[in-house]
PDB file of N, CA and C in Angstrom:
ATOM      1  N   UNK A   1      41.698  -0.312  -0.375  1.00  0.00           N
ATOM      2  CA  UNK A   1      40.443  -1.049  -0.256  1.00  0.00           C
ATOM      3  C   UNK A   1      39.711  -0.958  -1.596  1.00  0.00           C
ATOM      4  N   UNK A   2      39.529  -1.852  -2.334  1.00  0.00           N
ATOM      5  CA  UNK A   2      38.323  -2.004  -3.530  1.00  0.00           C
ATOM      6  C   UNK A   2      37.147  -1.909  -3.474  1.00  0.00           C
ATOM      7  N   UNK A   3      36.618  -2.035  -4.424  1.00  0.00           N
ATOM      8  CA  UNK A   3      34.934  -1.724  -3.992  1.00  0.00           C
ATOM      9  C   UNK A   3      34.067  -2.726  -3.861  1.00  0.00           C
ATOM     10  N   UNK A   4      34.534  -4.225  -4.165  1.00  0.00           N
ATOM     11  CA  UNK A   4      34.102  -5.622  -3.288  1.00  0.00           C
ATOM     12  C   UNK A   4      33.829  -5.512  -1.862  1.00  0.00           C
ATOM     13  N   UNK A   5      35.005  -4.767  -1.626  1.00  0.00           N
ATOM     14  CA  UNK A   5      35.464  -4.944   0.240  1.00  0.00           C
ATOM     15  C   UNK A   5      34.638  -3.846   1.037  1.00  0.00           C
ATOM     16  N   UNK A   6      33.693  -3.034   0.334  1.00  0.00           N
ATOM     17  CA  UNK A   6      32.772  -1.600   0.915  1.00  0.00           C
ATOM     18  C   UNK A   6      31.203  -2.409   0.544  1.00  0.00           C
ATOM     19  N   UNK A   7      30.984  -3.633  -0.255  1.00  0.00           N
ATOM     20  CA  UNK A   7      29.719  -3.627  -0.413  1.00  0.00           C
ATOM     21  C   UNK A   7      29.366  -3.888   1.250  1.00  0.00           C
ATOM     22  N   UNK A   8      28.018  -3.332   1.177  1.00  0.00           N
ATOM     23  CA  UNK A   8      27.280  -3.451   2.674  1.00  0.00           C
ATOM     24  C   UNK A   8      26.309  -4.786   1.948  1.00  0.00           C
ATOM     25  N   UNK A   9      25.823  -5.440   3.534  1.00  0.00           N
ATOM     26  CA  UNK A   9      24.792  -6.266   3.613  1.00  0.00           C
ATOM     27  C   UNK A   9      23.682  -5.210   3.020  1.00  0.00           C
ATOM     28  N   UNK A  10      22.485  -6.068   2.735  1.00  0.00           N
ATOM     29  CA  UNK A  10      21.402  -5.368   2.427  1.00  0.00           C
ATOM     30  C   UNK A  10      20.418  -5.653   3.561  1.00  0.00           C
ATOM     31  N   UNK A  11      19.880  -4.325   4.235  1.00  0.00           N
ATOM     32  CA  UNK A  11      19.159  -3.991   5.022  1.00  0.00           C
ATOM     33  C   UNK A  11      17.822  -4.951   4.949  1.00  0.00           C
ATOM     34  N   UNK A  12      17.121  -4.876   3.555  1.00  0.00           N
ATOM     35  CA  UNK A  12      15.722  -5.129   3.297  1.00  0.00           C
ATOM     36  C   UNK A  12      15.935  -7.026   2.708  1.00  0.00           C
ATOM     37  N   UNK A  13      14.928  -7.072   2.650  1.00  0.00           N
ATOM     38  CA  UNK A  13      15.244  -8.927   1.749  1.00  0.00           C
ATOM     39  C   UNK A  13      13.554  -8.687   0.722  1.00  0.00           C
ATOM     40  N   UNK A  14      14.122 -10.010  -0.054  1.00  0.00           N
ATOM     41  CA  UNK A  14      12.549 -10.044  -1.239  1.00  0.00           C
ATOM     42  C   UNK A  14      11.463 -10.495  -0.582  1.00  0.00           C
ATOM     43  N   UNK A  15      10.380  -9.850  -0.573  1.00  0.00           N
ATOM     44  CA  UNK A  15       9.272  -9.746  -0.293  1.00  0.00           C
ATOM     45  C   UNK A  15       8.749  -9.166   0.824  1.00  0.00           C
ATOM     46  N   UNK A  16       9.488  -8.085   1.349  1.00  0.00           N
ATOM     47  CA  UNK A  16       9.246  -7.031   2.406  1.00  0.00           C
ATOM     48  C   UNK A  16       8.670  -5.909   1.513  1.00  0.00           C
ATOM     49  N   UNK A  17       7.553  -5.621   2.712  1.00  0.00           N
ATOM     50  CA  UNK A  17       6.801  -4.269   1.680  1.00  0.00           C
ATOM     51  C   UNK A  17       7.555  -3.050   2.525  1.00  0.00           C
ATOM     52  N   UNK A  18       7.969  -2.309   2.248  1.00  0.00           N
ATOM     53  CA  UNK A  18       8.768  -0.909   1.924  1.00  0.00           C
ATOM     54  C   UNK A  18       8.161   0.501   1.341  1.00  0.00           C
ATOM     55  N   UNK A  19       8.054   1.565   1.818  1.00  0.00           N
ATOM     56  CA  UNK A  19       7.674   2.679   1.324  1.00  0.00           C
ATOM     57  C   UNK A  19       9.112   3.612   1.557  1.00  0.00           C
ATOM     58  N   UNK A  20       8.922   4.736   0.483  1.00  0.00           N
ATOM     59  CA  UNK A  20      10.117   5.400   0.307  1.00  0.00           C
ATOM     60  C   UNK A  20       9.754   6.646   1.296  1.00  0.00           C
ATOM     61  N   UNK A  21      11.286   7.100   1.413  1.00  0.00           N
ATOM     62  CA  UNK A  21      11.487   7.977   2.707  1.00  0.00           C
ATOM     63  C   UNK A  21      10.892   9.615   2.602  1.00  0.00           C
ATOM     64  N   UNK A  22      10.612   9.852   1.061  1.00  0.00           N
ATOM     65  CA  UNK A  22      10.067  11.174   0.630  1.00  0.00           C
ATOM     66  C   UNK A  22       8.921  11.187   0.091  1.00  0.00           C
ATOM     67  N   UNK A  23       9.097  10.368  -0.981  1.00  0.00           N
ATOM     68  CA  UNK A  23       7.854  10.245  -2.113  1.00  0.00           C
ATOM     69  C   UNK A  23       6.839   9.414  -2.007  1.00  0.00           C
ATOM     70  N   UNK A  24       5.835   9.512  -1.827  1.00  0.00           N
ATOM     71  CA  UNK A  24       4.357   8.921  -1.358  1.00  0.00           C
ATOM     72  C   UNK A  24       4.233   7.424  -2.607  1.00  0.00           C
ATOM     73  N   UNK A  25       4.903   6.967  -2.056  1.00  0.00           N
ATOM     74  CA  UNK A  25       4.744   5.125  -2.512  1.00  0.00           C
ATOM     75  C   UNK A  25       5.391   4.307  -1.842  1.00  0.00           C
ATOM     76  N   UNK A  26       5.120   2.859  -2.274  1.00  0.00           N
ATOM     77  CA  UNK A  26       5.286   1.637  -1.643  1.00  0.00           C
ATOM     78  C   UNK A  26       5.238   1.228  -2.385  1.00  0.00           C
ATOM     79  N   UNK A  27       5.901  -0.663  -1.613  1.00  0.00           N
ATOM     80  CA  UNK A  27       5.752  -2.049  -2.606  1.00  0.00           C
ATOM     81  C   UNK A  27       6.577  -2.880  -1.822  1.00  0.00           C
ATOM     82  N   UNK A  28       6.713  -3.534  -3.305  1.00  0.00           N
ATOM     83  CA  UNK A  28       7.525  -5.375  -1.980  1.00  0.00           C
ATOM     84  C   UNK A  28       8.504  -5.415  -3.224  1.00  0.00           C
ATOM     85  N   UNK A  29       9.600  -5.711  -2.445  1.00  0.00           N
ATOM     86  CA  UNK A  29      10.955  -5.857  -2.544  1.00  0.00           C
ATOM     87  C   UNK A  29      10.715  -7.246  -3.708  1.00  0.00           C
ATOM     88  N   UNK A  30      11.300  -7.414  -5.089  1.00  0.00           N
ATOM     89  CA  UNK A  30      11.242  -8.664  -5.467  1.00  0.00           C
ATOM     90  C   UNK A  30      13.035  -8.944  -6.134  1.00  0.00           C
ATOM     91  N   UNK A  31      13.555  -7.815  -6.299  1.00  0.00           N
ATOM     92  CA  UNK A  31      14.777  -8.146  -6.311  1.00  0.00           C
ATOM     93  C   UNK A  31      16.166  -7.175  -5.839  1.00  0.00           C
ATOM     94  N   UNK A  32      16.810  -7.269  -5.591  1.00  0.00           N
ATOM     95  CA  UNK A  32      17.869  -6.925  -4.728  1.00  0.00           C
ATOM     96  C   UNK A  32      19.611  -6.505  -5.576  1.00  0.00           C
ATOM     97  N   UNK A  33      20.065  -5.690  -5.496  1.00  0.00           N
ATOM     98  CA  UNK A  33      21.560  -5.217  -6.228  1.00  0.00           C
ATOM     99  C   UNK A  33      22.588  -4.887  -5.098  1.00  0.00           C
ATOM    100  N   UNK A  34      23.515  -5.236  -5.017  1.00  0.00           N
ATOM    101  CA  UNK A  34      24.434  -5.133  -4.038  1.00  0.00           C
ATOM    102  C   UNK A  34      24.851  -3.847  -3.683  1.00  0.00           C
ATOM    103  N   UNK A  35      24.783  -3.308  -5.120  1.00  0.00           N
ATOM    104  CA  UNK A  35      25.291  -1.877  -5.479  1.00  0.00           C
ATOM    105  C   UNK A  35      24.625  -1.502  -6.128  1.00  0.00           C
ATOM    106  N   UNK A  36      24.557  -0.155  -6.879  1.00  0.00           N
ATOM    107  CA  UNK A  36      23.814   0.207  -7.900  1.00  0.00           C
ATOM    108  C   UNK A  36      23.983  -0.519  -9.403  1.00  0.00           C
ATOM    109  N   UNK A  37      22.743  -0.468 -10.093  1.00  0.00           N
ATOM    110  CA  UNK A  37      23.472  -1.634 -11.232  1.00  0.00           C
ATOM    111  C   UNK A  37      22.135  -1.164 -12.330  1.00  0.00           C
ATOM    112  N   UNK A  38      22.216   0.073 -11.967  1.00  0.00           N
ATOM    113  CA  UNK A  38      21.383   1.020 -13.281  1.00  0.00           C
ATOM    114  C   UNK A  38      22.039   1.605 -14.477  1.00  0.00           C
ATOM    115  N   UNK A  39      21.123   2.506 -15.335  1.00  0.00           N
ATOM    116  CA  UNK A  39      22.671   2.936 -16.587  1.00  0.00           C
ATOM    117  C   UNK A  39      23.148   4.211 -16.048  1.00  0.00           C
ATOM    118  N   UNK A  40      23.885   4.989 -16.363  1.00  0.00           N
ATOM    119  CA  UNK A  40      23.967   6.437 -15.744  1.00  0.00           C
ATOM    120  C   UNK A  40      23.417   7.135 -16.184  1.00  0.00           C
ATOM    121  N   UNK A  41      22.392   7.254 -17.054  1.00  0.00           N
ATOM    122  CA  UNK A  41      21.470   7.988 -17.449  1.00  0.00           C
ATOM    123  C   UNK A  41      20.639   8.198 -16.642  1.00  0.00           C
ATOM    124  N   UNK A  42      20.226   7.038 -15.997  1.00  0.00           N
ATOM    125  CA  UNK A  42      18.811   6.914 -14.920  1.00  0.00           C
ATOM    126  C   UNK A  42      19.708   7.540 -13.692  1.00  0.00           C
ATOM    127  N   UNK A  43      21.093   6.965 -13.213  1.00  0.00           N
ATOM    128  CA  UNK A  43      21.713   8.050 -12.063  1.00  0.00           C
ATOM    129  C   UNK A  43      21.514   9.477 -12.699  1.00  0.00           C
ATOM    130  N   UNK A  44      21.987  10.045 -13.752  1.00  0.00           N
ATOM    131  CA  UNK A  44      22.285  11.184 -13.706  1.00  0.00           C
ATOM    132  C   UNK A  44      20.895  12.050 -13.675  1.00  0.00           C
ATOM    133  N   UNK A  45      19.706  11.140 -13.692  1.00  0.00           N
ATOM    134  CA  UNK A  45      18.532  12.028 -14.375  1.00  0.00           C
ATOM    135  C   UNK A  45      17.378  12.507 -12.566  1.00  0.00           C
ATOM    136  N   UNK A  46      18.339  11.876 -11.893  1.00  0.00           N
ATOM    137  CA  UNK A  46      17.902  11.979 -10.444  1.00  0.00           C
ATOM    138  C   UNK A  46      19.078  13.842  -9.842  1.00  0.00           C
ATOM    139  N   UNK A  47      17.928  14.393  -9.642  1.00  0.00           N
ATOM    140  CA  UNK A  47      18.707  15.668  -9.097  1.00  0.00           C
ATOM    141  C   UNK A  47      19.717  15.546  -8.474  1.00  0.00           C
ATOM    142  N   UNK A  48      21.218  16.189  -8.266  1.00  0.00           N
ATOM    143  CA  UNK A  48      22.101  16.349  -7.752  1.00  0.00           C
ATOM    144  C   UNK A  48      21.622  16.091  -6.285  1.00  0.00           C
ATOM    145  N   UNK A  49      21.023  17.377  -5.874  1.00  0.00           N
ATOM    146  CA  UNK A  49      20.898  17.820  -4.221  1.00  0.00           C
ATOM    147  C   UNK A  49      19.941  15.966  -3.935  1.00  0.00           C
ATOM    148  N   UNK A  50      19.726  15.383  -4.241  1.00  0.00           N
ATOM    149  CA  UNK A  50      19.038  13.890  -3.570  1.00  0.00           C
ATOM    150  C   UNK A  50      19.289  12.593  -4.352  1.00  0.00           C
ATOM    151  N   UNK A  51      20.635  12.419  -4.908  1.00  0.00           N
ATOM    152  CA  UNK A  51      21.256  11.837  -6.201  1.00  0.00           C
ATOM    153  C   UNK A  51      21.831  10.888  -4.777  1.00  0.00           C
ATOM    154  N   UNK A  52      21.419   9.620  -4.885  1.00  0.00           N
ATOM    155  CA  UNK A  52      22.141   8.781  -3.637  1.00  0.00           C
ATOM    156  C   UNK A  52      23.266   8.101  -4.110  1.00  0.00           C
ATOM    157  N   UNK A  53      24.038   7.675  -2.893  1.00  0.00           N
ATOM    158  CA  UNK A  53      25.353   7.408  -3.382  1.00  0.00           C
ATOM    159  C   UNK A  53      25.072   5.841  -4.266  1.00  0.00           C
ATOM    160  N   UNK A  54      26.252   4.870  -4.731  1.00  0.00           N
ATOM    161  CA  UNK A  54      26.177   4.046  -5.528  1.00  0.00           C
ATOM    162  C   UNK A  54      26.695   2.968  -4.760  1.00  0.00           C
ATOM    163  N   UNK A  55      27.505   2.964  -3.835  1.00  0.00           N
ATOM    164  CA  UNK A  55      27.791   2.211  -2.956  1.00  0.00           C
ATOM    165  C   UNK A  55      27.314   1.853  -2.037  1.00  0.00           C
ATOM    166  N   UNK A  56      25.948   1.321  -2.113  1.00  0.00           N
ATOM    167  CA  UNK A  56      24.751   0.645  -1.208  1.00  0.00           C
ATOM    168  C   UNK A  56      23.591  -0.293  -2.202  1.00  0.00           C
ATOM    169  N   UNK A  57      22.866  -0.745  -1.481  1.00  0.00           N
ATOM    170  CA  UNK A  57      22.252  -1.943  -2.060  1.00  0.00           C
ATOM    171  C   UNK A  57      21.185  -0.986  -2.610  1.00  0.00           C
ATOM    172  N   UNK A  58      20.709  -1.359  -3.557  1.00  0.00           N
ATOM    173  CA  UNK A  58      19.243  -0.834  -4.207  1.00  0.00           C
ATOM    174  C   UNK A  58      18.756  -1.755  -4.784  1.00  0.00           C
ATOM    175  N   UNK A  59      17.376  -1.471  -4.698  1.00  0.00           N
ATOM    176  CA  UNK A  59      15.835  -2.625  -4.449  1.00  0.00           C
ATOM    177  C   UNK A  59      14.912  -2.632  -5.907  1.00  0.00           C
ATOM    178  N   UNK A  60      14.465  -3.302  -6.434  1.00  0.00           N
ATOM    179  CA  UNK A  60      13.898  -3.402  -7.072  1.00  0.00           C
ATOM    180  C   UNK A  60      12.434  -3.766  -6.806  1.00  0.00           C
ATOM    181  N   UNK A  61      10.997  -3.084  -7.254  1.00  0.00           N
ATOM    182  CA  UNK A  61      10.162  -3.265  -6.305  1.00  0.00           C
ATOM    183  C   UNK A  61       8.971  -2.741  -7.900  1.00  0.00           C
ATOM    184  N   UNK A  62       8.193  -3.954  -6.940  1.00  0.00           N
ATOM    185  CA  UNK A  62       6.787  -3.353  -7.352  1.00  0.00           C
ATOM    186  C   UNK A  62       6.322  -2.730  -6.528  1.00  0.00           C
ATOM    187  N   UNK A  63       5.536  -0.979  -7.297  1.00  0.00           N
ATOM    188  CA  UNK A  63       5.638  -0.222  -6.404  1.00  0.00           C
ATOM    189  C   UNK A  63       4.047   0.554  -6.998  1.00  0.00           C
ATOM    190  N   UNK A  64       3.273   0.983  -5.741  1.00  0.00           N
ATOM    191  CA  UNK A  64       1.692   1.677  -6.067  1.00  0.00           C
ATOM    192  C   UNK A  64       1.607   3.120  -5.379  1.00  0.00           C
ATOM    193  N   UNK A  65       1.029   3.779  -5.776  1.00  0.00           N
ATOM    194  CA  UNK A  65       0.967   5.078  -5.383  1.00  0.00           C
ATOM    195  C   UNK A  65      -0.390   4.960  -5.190  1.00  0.00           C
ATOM    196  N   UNK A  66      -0.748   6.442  -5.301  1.00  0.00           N
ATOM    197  CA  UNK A  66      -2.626   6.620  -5.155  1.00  0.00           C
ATOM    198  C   UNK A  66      -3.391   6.337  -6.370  1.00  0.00           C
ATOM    199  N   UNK A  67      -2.501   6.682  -7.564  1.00  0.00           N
ATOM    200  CA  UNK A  67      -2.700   6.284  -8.688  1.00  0.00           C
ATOM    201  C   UNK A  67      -2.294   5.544  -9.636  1.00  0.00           C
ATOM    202  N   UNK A  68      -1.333   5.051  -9.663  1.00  0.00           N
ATOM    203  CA  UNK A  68      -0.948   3.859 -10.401  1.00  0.00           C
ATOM    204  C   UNK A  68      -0.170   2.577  -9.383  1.00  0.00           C
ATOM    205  N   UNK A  69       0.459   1.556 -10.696  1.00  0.00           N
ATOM    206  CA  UNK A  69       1.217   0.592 -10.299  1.00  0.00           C
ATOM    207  C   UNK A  69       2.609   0.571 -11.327  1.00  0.00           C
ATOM    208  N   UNK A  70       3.394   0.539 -10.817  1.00  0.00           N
ATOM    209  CA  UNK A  70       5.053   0.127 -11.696  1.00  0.00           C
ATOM    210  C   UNK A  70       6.131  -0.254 -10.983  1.00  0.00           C
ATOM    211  N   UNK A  71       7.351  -0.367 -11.946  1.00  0.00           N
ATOM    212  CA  UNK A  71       8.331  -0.860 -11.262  1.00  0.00           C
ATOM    213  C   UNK A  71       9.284   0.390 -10.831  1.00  0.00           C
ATOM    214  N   UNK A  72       9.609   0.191  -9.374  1.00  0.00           N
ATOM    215  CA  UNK A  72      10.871   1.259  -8.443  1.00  0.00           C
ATOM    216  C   UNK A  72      12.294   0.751  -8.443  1.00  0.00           C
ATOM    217  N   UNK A  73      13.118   1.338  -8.739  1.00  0.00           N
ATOM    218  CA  UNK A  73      14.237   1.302  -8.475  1.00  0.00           C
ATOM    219  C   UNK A  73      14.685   2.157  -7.479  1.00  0.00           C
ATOM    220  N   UNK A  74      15.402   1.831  -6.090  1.00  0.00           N
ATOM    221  CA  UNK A  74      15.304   2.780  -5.027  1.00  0.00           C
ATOM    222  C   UNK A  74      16.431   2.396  -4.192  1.00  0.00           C
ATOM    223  N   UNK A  75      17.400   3.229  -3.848  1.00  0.00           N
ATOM    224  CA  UNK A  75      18.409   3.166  -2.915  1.00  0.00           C
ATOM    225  C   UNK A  75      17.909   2.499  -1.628  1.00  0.00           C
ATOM    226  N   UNK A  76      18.701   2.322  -0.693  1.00  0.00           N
ATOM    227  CA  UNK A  76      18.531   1.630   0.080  1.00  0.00           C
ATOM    228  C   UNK A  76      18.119   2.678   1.487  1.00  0.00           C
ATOM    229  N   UNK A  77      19.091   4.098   1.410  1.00  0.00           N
ATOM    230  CA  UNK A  77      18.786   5.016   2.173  1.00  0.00           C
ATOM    231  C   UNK A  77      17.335   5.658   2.164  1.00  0.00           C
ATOM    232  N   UNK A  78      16.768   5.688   1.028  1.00  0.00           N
ATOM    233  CA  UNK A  78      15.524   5.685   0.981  1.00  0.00           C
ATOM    234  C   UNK A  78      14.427   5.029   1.287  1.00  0.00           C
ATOM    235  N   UNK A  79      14.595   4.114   1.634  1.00  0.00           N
ATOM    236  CA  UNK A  79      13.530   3.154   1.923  1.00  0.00           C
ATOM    237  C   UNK A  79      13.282   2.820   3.161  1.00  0.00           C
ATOM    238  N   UNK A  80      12.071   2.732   3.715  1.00  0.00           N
ATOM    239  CA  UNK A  80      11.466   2.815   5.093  1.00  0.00           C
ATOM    240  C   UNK A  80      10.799   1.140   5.344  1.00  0.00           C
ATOM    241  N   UNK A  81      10.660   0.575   5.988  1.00  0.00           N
ATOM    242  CA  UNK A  81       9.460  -0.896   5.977  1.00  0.00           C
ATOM    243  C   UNK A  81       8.174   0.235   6.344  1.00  0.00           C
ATOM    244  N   UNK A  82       7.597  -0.693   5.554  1.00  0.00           N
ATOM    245  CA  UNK A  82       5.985  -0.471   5.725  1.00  0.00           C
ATOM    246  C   UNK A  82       4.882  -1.144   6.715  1.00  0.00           C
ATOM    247  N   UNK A  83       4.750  -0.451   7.566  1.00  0.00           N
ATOM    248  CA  UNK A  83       3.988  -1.687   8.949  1.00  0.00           C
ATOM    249  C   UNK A  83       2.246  -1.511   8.291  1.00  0.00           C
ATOM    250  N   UNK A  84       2.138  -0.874   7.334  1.00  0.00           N
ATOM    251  CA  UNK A  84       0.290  -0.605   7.388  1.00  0.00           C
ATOM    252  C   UNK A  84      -0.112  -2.518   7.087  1.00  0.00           C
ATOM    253  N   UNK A  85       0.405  -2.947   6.880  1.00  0.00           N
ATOM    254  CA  UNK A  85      -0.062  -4.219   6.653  1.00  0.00           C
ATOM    255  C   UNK A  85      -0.948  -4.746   5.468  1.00  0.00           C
ATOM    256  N   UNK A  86      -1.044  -3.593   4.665  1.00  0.00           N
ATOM    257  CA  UNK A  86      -1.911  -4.089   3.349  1.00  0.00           C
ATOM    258  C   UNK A  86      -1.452  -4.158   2.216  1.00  0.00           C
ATOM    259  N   UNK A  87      -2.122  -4.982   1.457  1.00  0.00           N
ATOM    260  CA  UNK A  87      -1.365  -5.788   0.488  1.00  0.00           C
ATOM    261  C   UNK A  87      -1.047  -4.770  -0.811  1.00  0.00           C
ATOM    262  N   UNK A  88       0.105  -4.843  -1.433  1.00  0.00           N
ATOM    263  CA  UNK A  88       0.479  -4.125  -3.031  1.00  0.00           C
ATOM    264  C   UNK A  88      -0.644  -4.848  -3.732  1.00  0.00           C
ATOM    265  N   UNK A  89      -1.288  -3.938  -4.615  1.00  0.00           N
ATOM    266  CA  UNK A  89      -1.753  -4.329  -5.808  1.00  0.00           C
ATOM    267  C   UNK A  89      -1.366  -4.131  -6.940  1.00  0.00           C
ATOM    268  N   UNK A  90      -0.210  -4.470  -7.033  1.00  0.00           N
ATOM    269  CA  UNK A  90       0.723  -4.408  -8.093  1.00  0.00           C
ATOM    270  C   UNK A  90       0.607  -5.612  -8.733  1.00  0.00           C
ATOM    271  N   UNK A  91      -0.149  -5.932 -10.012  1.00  0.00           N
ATOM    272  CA  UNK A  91      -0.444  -7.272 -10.663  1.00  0.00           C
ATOM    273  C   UNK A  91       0.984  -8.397 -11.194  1.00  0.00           C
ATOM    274  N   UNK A  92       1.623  -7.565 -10.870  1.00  0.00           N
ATOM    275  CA  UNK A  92       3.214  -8.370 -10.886  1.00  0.00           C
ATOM    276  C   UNK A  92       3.051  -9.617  -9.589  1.00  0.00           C
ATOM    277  N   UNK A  93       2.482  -9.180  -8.670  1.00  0.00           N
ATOM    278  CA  UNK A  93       2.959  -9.885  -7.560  1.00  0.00           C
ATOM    279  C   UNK A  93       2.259 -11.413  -7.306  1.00  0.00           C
ATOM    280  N   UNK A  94       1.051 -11.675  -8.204  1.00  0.00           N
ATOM    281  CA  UNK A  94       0.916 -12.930  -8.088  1.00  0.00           C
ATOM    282  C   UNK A  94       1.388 -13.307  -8.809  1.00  0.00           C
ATOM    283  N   UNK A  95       2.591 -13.232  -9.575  1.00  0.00           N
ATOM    284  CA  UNK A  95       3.389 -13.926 -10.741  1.00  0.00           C
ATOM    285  C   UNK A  95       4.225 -14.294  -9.355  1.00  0.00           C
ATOM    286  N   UNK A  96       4.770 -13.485  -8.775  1.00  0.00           N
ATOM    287  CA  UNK A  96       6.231 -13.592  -8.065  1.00  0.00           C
ATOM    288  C   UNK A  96       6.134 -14.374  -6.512  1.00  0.00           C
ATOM    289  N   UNK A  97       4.966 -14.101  -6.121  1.00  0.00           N
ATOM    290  CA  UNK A  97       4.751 -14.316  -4.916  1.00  0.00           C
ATOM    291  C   UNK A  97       3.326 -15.537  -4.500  1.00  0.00           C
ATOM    292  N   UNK A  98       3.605 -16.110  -3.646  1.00  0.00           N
ATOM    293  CA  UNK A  98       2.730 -17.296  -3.360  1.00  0.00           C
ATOM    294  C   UNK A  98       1.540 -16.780  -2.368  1.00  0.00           C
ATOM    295  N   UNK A  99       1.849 -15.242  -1.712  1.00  0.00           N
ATOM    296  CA  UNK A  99       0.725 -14.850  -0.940  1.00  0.00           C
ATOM    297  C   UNK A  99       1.830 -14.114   0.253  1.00  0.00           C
ATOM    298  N   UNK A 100       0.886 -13.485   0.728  1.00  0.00           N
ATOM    299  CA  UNK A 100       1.260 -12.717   2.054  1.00  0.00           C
ATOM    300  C   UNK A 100       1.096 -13.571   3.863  1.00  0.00           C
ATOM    301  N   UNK A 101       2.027 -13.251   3.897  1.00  0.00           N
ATOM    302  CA  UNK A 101       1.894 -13.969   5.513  1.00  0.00           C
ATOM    303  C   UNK A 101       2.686 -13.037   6.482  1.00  0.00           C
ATOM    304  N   UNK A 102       2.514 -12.638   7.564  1.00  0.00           N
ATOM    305  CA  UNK A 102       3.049 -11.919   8.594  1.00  0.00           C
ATOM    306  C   UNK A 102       3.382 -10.660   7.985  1.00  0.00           C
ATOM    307  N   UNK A 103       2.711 -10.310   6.992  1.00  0.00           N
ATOM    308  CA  UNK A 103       3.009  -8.731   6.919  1.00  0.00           C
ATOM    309  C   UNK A 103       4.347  -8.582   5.621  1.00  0.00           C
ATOM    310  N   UNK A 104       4.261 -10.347   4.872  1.00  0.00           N
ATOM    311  CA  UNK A 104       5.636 -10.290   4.090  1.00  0.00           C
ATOM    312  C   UNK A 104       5.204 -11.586   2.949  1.00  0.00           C
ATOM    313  N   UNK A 105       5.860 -10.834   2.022  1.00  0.00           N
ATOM    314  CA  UNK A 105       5.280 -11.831   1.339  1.00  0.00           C
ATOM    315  C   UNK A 105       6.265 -12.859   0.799  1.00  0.00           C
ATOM    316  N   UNK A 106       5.463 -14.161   0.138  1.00  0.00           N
ATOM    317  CA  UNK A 106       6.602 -15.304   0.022  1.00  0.00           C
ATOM    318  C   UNK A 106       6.729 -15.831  -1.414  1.00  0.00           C
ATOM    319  N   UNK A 107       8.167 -15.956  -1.875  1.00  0.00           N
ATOM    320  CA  UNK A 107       8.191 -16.173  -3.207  1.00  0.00           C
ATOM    321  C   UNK A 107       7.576 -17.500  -3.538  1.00  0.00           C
ATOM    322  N   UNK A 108       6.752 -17.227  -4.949  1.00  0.00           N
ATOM    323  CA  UNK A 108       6.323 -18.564  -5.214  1.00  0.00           C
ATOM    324  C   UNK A 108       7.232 -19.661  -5.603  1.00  0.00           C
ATOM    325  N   UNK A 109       6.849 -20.717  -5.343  1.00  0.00           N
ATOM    326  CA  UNK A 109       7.821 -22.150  -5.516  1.00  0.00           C
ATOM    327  C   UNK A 109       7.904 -22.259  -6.762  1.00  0.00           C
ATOM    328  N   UNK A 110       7.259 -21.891  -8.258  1.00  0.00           N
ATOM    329  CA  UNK A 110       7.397 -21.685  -9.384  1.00  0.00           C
ATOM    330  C   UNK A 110       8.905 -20.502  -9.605  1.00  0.00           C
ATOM    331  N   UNK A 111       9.343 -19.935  -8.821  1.00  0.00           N
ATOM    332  CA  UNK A 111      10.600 -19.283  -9.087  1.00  0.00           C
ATOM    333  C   UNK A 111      11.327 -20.013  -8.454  1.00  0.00           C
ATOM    334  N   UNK A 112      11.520 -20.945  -7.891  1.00  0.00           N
ATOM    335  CA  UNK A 112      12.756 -21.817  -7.125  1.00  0.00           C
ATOM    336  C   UNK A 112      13.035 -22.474  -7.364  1.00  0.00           C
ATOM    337  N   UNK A 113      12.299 -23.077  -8.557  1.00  0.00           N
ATOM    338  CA  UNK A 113      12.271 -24.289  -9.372  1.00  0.00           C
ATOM    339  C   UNK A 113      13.078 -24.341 -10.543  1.00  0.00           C
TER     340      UNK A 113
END
């Protein structure tokens, strides 16, 4: 079996807001990797004992804490949906997104174009 034939579906889709399963943040999903598709520097610089595997989808996200805003790169096992219902203020997101509706937000028609 190759490693085409192990990719999994991805759990999450773009513009679902998401908080991670340990670390006190959130955000909305704006792009998506089948697999991991970081350098191994950034794998290797993640501790052994919580170093996730590479063979799952990982998310790309604008992401806010209590104190700032940036961009997440985050396994897929990590990541929780976020039901609080309030919006990222991550200033990325009115570039990317046309607004929030049902708790999700929708890419703007300026990226589809």
């Amino acid at each position: 079996m190759n490693d085409e034939s192990r990719v999994r579906a991805a759990k999450f889709a773009i513009g679902q807001i998401v908080k991670h399963r340990i670390y006190p943040f959130r955000g909305v999903i704006y792009d998506v990797d089948p697999t991991f598709g970081n350098t191994e520097e950034w794998w290797e610089a993640i501790p052994e004992d919580v170093r996730p595997k590479k063979d799952q989808p990982f998310y790309h996200l604008f992401a806010e804490n209590a104190q700032t805003t940036y961009e997440a790169y985050v396994s897929e096992q990590n990541l929780l949906l976020d039901d609080s219902n309030k919006p990222i203020t991550h200033p990325a997101v009115k570039h990317y997104f046309a607004g929030l509706e049902d708790g999700r937000y929708i890419v703007s028609n300026r990226l589809n174009s």
